[in-house]
PDB file of N, CA and C in Angstrom:
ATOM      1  N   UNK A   1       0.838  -1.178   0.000  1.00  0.00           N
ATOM      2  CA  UNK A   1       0.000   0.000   0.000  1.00  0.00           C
ATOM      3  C   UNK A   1       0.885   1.245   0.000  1.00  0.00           C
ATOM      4  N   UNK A   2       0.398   2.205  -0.819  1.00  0.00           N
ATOM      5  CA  UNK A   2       1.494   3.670  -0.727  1.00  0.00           C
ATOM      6  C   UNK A   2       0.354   4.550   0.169  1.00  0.00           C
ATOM      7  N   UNK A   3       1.599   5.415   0.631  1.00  0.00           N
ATOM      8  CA  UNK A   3       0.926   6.649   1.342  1.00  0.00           C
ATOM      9  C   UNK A   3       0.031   7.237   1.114  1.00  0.00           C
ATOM     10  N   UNK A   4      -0.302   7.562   0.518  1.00  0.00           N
ATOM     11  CA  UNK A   4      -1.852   8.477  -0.016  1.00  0.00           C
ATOM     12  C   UNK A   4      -2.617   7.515   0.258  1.00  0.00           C
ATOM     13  N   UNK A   5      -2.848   6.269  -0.166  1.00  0.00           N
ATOM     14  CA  UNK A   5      -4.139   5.515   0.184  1.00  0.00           C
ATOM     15  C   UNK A   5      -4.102   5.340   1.657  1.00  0.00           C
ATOM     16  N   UNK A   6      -2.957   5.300   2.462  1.00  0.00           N
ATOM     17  CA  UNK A   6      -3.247   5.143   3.896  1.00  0.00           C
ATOM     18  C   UNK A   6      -3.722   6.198   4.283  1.00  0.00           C
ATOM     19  N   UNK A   7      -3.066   7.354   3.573  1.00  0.00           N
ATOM     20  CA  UNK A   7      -3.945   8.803   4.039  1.00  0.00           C
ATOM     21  C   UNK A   7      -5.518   8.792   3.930  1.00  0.00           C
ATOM     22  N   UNK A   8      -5.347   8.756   3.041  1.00  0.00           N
ATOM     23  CA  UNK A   8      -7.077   8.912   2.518  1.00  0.00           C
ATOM     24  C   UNK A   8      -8.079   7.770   3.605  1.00  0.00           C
ATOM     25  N   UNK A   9      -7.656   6.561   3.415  1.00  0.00           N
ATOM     26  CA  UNK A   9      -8.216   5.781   4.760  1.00  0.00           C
ATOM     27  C   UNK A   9      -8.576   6.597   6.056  1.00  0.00           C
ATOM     28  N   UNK A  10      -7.199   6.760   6.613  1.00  0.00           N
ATOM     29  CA  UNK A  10      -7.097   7.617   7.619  1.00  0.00           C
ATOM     30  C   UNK A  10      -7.623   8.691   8.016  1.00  0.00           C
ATOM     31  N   UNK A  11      -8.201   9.467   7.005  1.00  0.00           N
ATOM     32  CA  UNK A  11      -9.166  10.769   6.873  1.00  0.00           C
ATOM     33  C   UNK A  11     -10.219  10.420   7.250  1.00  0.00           C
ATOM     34  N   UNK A  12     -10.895   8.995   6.407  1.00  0.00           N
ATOM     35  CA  UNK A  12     -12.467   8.793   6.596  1.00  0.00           C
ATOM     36  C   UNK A  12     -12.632   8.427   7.746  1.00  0.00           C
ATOM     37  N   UNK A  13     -11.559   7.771   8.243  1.00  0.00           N
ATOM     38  CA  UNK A  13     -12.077   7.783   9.937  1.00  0.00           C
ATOM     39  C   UNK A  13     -12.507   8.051  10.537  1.00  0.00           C
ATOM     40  N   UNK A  14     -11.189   9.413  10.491  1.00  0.00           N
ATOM     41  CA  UNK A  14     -11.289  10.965  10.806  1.00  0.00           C
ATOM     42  C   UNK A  14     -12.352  11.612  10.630  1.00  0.00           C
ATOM     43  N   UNK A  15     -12.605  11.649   9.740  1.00  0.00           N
ATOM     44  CA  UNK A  15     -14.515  12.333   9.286  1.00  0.00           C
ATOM     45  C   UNK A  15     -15.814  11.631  10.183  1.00  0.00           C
ATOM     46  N   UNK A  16     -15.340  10.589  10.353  1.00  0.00           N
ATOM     47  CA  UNK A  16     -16.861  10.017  11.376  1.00  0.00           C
ATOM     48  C   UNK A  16     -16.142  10.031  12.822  1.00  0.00           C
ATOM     49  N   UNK A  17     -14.916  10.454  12.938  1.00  0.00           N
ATOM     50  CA  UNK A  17     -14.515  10.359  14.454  1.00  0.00           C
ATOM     51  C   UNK A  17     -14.182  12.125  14.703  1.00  0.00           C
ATOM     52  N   UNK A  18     -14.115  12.592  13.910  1.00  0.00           N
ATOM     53  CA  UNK A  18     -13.974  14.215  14.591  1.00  0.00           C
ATOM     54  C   UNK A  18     -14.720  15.109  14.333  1.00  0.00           C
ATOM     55  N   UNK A  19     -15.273  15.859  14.876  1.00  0.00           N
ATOM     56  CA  UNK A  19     -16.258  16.646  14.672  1.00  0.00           C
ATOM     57  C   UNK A  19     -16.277  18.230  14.113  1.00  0.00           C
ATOM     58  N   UNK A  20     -15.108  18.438  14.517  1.00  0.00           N
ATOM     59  CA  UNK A  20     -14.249  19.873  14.602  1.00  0.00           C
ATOM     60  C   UNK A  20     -13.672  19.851  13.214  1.00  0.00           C
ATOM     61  N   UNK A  21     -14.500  20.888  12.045  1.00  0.00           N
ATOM     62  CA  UNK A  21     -14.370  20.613  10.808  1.00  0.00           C
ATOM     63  C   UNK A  21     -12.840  21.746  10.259  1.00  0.00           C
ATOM     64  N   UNK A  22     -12.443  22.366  11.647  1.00  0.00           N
ATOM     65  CA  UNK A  22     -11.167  22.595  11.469  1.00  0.00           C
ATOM     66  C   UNK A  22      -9.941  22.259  11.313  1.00  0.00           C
ATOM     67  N   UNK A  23     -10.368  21.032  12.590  1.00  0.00           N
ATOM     68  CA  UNK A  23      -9.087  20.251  12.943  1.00  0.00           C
ATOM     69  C   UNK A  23      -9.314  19.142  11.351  1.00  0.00           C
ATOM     70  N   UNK A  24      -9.903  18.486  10.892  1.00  0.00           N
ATOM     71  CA  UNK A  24     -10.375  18.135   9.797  1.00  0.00           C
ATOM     72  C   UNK A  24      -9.734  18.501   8.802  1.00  0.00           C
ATOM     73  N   UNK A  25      -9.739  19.928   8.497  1.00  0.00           N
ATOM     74  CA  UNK A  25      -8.884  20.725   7.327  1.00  0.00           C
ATOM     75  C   UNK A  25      -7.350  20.478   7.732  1.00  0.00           C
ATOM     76  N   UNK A  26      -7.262  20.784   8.888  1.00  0.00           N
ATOM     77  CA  UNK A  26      -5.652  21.304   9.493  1.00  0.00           C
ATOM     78  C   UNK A  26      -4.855  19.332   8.966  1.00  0.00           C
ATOM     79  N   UNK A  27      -5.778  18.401   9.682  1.00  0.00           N
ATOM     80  CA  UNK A  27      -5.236  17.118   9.150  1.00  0.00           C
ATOM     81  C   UNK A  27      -4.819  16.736   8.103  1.00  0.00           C
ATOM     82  N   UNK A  28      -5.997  17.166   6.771  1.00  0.00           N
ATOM     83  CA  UNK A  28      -5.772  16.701   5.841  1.00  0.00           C
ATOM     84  C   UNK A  28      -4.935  17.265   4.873  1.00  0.00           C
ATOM     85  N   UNK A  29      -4.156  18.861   4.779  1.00  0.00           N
ATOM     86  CA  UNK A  29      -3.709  19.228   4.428  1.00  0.00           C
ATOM     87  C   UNK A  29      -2.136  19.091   5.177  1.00  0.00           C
ATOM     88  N   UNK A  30      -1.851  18.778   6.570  1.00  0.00           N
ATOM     89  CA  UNK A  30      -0.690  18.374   7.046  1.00  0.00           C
ATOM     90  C   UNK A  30      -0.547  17.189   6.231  1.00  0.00           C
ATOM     91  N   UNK A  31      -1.112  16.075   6.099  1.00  0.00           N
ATOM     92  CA  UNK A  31      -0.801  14.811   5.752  1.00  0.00           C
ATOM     93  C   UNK A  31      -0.526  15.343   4.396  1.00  0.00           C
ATOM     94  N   UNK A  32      -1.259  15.650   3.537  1.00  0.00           N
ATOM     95  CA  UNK A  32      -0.812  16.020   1.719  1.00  0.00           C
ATOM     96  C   UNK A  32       0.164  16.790   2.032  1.00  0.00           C
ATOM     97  N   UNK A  33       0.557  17.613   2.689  1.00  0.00           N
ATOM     98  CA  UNK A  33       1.995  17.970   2.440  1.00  0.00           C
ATOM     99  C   UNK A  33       2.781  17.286   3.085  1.00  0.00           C
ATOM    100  N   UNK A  34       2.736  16.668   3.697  1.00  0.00           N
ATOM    101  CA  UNK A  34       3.795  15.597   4.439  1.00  0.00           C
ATOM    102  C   UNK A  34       3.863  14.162   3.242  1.00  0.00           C
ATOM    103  N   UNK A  35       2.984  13.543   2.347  1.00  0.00           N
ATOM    104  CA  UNK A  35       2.941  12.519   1.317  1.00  0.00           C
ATOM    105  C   UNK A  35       3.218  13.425  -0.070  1.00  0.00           C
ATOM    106  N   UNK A  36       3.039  14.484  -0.378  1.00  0.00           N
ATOM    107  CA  UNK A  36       3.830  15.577  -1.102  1.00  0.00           C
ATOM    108  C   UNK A  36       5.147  15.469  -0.946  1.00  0.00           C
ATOM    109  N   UNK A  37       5.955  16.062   0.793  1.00  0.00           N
ATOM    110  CA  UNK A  37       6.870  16.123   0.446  1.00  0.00           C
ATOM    111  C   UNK A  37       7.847  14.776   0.535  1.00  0.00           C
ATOM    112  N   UNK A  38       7.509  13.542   1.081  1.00  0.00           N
ATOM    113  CA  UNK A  38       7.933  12.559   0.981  1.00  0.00           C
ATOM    114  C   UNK A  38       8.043  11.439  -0.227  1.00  0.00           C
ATOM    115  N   UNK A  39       6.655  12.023  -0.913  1.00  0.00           N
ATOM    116  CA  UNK A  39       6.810  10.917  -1.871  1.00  0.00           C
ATOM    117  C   UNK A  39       5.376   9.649  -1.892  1.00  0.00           C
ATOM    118  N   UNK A  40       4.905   9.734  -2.809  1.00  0.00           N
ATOM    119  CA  UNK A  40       4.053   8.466  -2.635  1.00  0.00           C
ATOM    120  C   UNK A  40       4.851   7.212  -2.641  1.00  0.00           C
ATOM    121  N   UNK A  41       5.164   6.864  -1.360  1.00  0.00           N
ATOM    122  CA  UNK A  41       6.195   6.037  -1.256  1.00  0.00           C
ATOM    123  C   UNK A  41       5.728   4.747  -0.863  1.00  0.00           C
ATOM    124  N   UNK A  42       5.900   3.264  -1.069  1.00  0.00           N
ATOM    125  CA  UNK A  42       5.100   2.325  -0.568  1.00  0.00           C
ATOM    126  C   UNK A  42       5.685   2.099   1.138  1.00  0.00           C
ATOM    127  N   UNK A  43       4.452   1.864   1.588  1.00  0.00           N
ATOM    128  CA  UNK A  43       4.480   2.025   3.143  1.00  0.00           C
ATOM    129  C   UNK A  43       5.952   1.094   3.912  1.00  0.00           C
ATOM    130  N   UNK A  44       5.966  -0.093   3.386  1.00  0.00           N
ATOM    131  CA  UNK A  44       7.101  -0.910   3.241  1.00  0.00           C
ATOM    132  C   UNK A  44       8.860  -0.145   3.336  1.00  0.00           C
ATOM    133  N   UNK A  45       8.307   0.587   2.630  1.00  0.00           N
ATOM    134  CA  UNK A  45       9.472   1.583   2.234  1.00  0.00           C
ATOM    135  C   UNK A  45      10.028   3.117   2.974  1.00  0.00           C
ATOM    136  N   UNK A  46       8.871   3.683   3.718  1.00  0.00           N
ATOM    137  CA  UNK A  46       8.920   4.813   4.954  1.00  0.00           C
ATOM    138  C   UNK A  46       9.766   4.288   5.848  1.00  0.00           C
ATOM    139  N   UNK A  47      10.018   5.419   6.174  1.00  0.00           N
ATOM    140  CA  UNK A  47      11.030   5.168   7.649  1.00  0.00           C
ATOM    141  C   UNK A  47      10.918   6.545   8.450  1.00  0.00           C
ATOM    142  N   UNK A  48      11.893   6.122   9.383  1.00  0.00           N
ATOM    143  CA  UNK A  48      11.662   7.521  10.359  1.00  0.00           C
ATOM    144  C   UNK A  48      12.701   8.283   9.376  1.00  0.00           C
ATOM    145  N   UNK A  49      13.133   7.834   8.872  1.00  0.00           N
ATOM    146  CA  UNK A  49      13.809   8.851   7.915  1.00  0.00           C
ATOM    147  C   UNK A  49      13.475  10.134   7.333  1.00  0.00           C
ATOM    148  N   UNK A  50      11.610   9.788   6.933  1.00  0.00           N
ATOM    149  CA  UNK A  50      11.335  10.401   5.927  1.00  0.00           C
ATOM    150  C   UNK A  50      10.612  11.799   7.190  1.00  0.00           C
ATOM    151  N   UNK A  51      10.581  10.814   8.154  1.00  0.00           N
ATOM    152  CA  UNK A  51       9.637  12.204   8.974  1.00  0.00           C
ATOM    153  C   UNK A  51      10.716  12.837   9.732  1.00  0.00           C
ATOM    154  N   UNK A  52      12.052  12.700   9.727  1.00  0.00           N
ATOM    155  CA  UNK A  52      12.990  13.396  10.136  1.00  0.00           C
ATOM    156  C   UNK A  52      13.310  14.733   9.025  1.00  0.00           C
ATOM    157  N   UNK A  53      13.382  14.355   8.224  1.00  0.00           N
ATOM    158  CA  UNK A  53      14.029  15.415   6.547  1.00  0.00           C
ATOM    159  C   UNK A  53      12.536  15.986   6.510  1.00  0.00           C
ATOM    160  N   UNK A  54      11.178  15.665   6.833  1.00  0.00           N
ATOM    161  CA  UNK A  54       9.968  16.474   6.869  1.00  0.00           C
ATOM    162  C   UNK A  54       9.740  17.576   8.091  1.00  0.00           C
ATOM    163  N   UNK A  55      10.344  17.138   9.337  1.00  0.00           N
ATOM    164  CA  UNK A  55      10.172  18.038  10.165  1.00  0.00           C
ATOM    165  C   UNK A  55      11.509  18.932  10.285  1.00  0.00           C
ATOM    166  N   UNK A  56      12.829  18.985   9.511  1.00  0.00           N
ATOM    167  CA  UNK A  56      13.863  19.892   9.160  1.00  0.00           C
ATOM    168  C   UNK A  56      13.408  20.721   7.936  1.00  0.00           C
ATOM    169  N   UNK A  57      12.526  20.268   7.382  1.00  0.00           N
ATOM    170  CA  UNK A  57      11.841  21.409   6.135  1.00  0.00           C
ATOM    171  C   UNK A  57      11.777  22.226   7.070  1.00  0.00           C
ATOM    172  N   UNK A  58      10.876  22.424   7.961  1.00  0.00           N
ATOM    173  CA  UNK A  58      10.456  23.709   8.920  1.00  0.00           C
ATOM    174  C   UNK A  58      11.311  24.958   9.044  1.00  0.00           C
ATOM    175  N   UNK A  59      12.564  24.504   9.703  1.00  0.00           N
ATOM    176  CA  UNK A  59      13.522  25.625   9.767  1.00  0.00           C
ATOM    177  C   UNK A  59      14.163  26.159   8.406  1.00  0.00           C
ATOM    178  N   UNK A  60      14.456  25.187   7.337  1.00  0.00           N
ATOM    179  CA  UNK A  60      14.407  25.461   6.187  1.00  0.00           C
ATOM    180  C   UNK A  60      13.810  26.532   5.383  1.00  0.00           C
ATOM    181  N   UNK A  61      12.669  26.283   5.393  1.00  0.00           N
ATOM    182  CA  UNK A  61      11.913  26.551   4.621  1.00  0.00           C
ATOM    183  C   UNK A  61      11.626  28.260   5.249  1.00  0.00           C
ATOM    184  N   UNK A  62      11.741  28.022   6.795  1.00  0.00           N
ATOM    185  CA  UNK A  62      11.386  29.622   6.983  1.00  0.00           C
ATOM    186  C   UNK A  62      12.856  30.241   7.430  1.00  0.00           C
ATOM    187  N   UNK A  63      13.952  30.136   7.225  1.00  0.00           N
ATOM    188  CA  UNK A  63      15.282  30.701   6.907  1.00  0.00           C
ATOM    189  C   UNK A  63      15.468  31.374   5.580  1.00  0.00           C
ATOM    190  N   UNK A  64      15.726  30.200   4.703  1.00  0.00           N
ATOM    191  CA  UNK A  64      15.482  30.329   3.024  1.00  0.00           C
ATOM    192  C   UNK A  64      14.778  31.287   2.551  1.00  0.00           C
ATOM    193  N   UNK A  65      13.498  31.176   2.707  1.00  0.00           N
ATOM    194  CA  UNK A  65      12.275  31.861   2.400  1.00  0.00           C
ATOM    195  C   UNK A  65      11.496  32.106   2.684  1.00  0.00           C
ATOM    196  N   UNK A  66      11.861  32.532   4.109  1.00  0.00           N
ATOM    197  CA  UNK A  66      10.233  33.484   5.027  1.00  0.00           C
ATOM    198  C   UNK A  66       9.539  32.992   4.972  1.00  0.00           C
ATOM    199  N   UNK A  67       9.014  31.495   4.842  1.00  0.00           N
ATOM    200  CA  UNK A  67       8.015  30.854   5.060  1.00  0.00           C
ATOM    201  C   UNK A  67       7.535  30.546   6.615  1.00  0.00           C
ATOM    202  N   UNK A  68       6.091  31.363   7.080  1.00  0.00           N
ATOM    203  CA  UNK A  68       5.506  31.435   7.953  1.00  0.00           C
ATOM    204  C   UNK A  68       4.650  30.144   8.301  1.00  0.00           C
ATOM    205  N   UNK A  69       4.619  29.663   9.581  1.00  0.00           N
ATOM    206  CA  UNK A  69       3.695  28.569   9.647  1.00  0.00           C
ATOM    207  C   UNK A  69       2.551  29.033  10.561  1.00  0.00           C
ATOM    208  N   UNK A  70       1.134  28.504  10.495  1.00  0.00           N
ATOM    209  CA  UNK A  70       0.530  29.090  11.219  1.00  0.00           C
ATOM    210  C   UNK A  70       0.499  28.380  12.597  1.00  0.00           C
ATOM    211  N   UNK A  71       0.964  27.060  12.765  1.00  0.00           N
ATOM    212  CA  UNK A  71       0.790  26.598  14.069  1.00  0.00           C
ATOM    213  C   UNK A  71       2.326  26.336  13.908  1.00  0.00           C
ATOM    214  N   UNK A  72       2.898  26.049  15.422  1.00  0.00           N
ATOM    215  CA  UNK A  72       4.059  25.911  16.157  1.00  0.00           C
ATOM    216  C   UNK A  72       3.974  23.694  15.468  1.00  0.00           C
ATOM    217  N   UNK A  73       5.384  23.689  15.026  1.00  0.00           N
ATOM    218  CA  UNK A  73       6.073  22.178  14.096  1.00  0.00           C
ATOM    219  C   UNK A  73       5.216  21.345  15.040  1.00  0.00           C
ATOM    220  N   UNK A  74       5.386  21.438  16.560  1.00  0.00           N
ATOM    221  CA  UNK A  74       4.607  20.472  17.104  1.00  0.00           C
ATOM    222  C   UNK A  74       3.647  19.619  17.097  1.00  0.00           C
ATOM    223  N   UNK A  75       2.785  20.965  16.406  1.00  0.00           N
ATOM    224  CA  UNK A  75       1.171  20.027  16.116  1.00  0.00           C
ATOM    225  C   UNK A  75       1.181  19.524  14.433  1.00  0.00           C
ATOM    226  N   UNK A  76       2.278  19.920  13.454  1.00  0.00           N
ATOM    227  CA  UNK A  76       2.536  19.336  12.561  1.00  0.00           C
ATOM    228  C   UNK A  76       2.947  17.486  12.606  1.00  0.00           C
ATOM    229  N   UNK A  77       3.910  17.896  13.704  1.00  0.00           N
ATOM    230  CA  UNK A  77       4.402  17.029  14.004  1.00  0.00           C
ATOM    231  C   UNK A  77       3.316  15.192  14.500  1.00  0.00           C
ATOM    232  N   UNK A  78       2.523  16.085  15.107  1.00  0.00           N
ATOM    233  CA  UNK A  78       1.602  15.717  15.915  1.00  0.00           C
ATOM    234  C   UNK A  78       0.873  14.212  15.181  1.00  0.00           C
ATOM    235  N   UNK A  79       0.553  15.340  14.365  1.00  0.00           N
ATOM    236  CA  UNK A  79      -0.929  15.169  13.443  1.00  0.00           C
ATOM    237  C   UNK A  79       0.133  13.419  12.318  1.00  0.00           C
ATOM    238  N   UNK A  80       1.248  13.898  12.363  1.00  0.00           N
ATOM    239  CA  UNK A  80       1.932  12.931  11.396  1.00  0.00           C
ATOM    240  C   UNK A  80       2.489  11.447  12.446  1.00  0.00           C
ATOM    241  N   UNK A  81       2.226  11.773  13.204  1.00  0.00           N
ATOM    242  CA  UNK A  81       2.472  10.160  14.599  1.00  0.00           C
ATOM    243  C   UNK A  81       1.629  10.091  14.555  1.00  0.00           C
ATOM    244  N   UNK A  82       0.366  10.540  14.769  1.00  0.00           N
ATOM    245  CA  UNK A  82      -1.451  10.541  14.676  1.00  0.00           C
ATOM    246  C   UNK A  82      -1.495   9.108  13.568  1.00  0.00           C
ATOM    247  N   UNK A  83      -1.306   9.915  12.849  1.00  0.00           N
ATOM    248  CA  UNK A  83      -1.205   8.711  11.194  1.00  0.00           C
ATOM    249  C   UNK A  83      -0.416   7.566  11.838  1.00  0.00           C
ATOM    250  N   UNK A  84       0.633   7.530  11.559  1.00  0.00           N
ATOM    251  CA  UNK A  84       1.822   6.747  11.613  1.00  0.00           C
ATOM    252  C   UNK A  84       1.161   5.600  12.624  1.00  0.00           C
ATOM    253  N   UNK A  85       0.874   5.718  13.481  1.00  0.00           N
ATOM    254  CA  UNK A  85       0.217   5.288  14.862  1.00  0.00           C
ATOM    255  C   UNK A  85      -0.554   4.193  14.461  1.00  0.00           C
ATOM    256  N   UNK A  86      -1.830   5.190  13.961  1.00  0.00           N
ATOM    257  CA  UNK A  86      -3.340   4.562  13.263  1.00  0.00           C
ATOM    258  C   UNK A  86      -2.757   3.520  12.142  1.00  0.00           C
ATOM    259  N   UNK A  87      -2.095   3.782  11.348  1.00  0.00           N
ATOM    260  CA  UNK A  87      -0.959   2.628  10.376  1.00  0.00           C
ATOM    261  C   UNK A  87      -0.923   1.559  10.983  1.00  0.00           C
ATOM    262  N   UNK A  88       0.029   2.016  12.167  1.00  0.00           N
ATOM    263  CA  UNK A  88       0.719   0.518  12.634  1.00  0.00           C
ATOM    264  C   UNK A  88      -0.374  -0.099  13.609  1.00  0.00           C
ATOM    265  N   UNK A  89      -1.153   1.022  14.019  1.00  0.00           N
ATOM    266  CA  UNK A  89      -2.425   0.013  14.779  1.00  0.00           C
ATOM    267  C   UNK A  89      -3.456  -0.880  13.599  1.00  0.00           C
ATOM    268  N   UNK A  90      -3.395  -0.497  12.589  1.00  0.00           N
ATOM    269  CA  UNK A  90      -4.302  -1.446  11.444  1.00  0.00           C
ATOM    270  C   UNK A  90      -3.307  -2.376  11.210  1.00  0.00           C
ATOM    271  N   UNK A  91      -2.075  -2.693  11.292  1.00  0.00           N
ATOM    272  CA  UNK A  91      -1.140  -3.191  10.237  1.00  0.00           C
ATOM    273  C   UNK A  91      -0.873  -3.013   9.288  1.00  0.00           C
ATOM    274  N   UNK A  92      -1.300  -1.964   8.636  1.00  0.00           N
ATOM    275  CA  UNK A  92      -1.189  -1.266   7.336  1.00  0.00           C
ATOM    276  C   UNK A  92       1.009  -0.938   7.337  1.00  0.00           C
ATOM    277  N   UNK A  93       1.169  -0.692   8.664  1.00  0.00           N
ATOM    278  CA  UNK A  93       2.558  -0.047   8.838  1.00  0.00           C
ATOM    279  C   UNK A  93       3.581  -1.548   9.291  1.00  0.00           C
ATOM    280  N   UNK A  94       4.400  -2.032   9.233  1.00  0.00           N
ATOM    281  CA  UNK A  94       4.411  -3.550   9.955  1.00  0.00           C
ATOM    282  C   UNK A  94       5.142  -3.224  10.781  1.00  0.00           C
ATOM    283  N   UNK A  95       6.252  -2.219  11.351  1.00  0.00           N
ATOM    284  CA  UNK A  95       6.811  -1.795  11.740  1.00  0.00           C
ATOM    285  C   UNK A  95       7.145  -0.390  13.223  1.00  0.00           C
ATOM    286  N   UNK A  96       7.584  -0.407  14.292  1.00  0.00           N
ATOM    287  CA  UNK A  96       7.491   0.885  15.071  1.00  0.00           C
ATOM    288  C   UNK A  96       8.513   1.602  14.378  1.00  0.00           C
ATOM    289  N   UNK A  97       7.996   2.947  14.037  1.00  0.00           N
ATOM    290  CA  UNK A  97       8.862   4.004  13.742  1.00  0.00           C
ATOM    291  C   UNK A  97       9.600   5.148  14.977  1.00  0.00           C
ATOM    292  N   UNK A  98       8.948   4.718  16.177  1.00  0.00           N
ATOM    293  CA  UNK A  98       8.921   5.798  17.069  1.00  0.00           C
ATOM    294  C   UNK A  98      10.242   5.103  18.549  1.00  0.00           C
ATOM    295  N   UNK A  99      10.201   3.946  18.165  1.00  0.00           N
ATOM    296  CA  UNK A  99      11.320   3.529  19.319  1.00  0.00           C
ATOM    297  C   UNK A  99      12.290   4.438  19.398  1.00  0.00           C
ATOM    298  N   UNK A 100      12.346   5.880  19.759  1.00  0.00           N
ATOM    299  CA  UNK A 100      13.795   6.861  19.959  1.00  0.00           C
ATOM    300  C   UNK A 100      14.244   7.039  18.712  1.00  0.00           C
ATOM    301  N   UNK A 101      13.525   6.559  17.482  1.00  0.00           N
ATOM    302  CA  UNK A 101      14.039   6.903  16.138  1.00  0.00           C
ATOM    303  C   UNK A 101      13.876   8.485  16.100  1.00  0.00           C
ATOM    304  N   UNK A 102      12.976   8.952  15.998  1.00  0.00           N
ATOM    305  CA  UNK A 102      12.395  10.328  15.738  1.00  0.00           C
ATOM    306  C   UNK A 102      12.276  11.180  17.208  1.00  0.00           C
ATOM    307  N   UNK A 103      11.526  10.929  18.437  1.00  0.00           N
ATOM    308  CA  UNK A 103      12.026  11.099  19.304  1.00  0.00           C
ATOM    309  C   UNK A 103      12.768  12.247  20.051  1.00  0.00           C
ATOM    310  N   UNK A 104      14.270  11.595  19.951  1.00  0.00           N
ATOM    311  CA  UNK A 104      14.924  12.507  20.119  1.00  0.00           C
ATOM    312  C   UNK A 104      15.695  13.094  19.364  1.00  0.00           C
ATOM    313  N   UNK A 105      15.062  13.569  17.838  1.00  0.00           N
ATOM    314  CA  UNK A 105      15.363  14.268  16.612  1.00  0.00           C
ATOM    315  C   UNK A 105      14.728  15.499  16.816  1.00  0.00           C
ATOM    316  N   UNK A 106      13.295  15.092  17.423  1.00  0.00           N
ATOM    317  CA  UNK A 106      12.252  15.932  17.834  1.00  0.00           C
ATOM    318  C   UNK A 106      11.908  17.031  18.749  1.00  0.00           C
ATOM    319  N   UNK A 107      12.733  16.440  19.706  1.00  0.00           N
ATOM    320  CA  UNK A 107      13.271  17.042  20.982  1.00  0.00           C
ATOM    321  C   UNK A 107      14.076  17.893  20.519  1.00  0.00           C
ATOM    322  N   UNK A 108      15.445  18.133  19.852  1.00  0.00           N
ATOM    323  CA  UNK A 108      16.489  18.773  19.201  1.00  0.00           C
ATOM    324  C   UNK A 108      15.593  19.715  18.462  1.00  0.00           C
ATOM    325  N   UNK A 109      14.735  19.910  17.475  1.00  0.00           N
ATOM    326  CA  UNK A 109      14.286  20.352  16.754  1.00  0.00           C
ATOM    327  C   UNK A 109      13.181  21.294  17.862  1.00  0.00           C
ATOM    328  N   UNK A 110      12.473  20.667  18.264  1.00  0.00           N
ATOM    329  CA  UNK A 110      11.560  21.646  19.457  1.00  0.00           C
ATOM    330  C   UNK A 110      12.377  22.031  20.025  1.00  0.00           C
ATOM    331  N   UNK A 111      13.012  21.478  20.529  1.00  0.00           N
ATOM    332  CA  UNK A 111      13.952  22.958  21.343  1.00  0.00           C
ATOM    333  C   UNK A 111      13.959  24.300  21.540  1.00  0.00           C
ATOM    334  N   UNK A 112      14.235  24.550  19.952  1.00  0.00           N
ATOM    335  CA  UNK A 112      14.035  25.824  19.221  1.00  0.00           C
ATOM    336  C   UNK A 112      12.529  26.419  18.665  1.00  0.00           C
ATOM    337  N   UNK A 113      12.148  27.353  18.768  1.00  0.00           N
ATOM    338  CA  UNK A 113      11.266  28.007  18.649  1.00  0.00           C
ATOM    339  C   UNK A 113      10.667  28.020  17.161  1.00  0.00           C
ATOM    340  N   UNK A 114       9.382  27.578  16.971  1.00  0.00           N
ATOM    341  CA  UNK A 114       8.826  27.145  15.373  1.00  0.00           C
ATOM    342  C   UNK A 114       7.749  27.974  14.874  1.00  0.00           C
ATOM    343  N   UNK A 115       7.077  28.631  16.086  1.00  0.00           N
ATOM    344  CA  UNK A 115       6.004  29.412  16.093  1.00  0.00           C
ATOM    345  C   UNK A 115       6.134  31.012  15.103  1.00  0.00           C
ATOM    346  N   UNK A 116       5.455  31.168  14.422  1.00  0.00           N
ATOM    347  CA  UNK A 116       5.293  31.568  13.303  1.00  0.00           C
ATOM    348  C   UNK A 116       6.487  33.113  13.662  1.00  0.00           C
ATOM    349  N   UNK A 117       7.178  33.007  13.080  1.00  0.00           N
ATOM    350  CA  UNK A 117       7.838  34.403  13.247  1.00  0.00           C
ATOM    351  C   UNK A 117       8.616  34.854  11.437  1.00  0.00           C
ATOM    352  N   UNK A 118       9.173  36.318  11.352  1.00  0.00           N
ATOM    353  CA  UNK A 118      10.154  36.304  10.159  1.00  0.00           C
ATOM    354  C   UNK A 118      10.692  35.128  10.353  1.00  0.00           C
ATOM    355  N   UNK A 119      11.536  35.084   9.091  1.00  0.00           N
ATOM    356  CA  UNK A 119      12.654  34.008   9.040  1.00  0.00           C
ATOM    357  C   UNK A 119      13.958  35.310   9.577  1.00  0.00           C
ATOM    358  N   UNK A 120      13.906  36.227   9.283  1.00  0.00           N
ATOM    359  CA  UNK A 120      15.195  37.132  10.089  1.00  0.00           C
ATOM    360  C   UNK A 120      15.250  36.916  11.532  1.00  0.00           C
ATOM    361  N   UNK A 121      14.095  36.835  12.100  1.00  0.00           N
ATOM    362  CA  UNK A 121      13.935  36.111  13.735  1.00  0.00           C
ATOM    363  C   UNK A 121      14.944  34.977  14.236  1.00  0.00           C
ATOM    364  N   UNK A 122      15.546  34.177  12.532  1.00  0.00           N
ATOM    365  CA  UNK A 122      15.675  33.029  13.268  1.00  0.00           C
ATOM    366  C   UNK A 122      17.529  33.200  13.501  1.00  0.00           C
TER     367      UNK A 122
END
């Protein structure tokens, strides 16, 4: 199975389990840019790899090019173990990605401040 179809699964869930047609938007557009920037990749094939080089876009992206986020990486972050989780709880994922793989990448990365500022801020 590739990413997008686990996404898309994962949404309809989401649609009969959340009510909050915000948090709804905020999900489904974290996940398409997170299977955007990774790659429709077959699930087999993800690693914590891919959500390590996804959550270093962040500082990237708003250094480079003033790219503003509206919520603090965290709940980006969040929303993408959310998935990952729901994966490996179907078996869709066969694998834990979270044993201290990502972790304490995460920790390093929160550290620092993500919440929407210039990129001259940083």
């Amino acid at each position: 199975m590739k990413l997008k179809e686990a996404r898309e699964r994962f949404l309809r869930v989401c649609q009969v389990r959340i009510k909050n047609q915000e948090m709804l938007r905020f999900y489904s557009r974290v996940l398409a840019e997170f299977v955007s920037y990774v790659g429709n990749l077959d699930l087999e094939r993800f690693s914590a790899q891919n959500v390590r080089e996804y959550m270093l876009s962040f500082p990237i992206a708003r250094r480079r090019y003033g790219i503003t986020f509206p919520r603090p990486a965290s709940q980006y972050y969040a929303v993408v173990r959310i998935w990952i989780e729901w994966c490996q709880s179907k078996r869709l994922l066969k694998r834990t990605l979270w044993a201290g793989e990502v972790e304490g990448h995460f920790q390093y990365i929160s550290s620092r401040s993500f919440r929407s500022r210039p990129a001259a801020a940083f």
